[in-house]
C-alpha atoms as a PDB file:
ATOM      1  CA  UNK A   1      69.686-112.419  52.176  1.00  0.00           C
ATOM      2  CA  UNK A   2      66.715-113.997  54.413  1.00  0.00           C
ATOM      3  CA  UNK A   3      64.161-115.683  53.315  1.00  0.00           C
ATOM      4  CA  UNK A   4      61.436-117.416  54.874  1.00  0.00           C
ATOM      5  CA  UNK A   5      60.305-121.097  54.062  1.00  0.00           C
ATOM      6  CA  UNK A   6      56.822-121.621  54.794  1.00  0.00           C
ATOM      7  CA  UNK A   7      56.836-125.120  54.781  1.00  0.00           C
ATOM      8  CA  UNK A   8      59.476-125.175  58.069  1.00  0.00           C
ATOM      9  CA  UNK A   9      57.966-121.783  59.387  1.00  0.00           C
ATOM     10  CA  UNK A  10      61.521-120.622  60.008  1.00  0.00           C
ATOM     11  CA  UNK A  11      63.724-117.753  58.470  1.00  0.00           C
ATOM     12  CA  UNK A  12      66.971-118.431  56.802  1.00  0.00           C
ATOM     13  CA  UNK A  13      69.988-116.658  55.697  1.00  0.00           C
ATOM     14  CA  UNK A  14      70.825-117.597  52.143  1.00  0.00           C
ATOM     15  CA  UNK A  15      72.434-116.841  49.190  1.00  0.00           C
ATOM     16  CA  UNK A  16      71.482-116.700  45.526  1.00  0.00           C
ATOM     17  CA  UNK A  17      73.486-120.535  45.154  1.00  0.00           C
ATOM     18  CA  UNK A  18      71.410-121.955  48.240  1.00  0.00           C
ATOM     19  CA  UNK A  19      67.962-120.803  46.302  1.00  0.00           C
ATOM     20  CA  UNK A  20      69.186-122.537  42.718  1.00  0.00           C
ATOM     21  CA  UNK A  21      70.452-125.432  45.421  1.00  0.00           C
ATOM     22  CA  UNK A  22      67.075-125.744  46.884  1.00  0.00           C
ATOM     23  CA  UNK A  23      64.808-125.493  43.709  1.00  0.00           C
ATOM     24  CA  UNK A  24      67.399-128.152  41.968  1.00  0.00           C
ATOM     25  CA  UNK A  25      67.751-130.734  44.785  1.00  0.00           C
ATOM     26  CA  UNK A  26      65.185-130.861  47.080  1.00  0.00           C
ATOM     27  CA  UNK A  27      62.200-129.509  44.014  1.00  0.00           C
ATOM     28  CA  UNK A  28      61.228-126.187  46.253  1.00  0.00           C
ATOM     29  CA  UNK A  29      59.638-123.391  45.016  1.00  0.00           C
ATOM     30  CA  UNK A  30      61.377-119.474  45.211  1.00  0.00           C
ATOM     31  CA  UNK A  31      58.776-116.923  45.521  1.00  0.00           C
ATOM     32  CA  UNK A  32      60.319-113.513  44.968  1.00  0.00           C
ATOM     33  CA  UNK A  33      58.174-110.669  45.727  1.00  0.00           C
ATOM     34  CA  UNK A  34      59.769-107.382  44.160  1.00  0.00           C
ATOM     35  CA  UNK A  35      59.449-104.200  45.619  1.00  0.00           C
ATOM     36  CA  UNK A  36      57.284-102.404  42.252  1.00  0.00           C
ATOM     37  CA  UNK A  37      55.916-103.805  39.773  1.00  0.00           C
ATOM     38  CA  UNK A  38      57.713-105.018  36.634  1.00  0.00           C
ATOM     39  CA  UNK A  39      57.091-104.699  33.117  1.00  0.00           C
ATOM     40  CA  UNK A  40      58.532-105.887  30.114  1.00  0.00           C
ATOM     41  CA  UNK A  41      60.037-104.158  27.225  1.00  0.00           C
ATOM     42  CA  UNK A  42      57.222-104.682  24.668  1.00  0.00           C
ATOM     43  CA  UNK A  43      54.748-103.346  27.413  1.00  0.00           C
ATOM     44  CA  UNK A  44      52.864-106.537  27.740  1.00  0.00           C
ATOM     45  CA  UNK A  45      53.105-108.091  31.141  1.00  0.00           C
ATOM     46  CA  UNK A  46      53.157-106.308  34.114  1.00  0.00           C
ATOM     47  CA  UNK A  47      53.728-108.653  37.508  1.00  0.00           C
ATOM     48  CA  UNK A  48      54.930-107.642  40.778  1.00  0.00           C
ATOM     49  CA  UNK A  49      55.934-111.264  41.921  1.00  0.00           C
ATOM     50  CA  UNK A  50      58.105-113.934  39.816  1.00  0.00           C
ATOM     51  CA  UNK A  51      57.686-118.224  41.542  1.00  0.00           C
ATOM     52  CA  UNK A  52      60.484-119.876  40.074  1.00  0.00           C
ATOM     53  CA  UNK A  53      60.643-123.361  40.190  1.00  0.00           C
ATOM     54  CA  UNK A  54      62.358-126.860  38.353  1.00  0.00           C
ATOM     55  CA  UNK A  55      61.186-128.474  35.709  1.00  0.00           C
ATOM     56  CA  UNK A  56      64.340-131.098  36.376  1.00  0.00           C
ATOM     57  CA  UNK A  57      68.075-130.540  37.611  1.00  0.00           C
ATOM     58  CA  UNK A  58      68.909-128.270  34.134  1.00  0.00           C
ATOM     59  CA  UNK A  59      65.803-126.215  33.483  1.00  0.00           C
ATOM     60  CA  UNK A  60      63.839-123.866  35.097  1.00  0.00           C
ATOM     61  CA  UNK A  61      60.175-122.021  34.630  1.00  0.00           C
ATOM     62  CA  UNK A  62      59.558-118.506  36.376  1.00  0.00           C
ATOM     63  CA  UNK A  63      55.584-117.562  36.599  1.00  0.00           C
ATOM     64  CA  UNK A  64      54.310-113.933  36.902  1.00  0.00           C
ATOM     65  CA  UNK A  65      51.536-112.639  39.545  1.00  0.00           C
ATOM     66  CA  UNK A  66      50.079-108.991  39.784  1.00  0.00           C
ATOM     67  CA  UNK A  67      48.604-108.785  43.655  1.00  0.00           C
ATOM     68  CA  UNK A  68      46.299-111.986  43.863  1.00  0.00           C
ATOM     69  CA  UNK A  69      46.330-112.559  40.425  1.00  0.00           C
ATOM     70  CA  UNK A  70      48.212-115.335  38.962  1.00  0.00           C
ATOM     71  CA  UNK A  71      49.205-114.644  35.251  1.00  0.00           C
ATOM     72  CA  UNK A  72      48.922-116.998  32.567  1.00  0.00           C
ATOM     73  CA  UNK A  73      52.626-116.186  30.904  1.00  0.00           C
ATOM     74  CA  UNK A  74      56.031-117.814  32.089  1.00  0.00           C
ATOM     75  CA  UNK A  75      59.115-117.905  30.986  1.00  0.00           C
ATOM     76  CA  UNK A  76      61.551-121.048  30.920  1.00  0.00           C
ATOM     77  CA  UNK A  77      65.368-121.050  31.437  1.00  0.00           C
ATOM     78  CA  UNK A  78      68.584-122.848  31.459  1.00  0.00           C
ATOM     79  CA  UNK A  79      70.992-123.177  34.754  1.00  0.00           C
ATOM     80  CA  UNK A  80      73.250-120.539  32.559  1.00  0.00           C
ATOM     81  CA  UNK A  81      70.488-118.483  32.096  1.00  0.00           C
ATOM     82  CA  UNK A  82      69.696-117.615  36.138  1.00  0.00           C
ATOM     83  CA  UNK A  83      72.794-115.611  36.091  1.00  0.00           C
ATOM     84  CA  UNK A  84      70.832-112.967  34.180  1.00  0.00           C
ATOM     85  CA  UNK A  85      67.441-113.807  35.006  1.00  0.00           C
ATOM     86  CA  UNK A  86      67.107-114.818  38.343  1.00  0.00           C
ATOM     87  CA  UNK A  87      67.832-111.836  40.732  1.00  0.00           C
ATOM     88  CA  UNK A  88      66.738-112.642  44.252  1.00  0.00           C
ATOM     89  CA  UNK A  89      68.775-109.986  45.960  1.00  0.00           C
ATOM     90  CA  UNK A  90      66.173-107.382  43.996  1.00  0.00           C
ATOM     91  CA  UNK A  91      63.417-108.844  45.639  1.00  0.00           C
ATOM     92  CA  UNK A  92      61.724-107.085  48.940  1.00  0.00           C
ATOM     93  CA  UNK A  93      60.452-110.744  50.681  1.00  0.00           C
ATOM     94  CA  UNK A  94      61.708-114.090  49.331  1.00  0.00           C
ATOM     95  CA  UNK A  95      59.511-117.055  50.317  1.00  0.00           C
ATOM     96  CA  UNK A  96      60.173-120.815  50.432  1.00  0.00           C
ATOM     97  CA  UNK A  97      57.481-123.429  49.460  1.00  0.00           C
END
């Protein structure tokens, strides 16, 4: 997958372990913007963006945006719980900060 980290200006090739690497070691955020927007199964939110980041080493949080809207909600997760959560290779652009 590329992805381009704005903080370097340059465009790498990674994978979905290099992201987790990043975000876990060297405290970077993944901005994954999706192709159409997302909603969740009780109809509530609606984003079209997810900015996951570390909280430390072992947990996660993932915000929502809708176009230049930052949303209030987030989720949090465990390392165990990116295998079903995080999906990067579903995203259209994945960003660096």
């Amino acid at each position: 997958m590329k992805a381009y980290d704005l903080i370097n200006k340059v465009e790498l090739e990674v994978t979905t372990k290099d992201l987790i690497d990043l975000m876990k070691e060297k405290n970077r955020q993944v901005d994954l913007i999706l192709y159409e927007k997302k909603t969740d199964e009780d109809g509530y939110l609606t984003w079209d963006a997810e900015h996951w980041t570390t909280v430390d080493s072992k947990r996660f949080m993932r915000c929502y945006s809708l176009g230049d809207r930052q949303l209030r909600d987030y989720t949090s997760h465990n390392i165990y719980d990116l295998k079903n959560d995080f999906k990067p290779e579903e995203a259209k652009e994945i960003q660096i900060n």
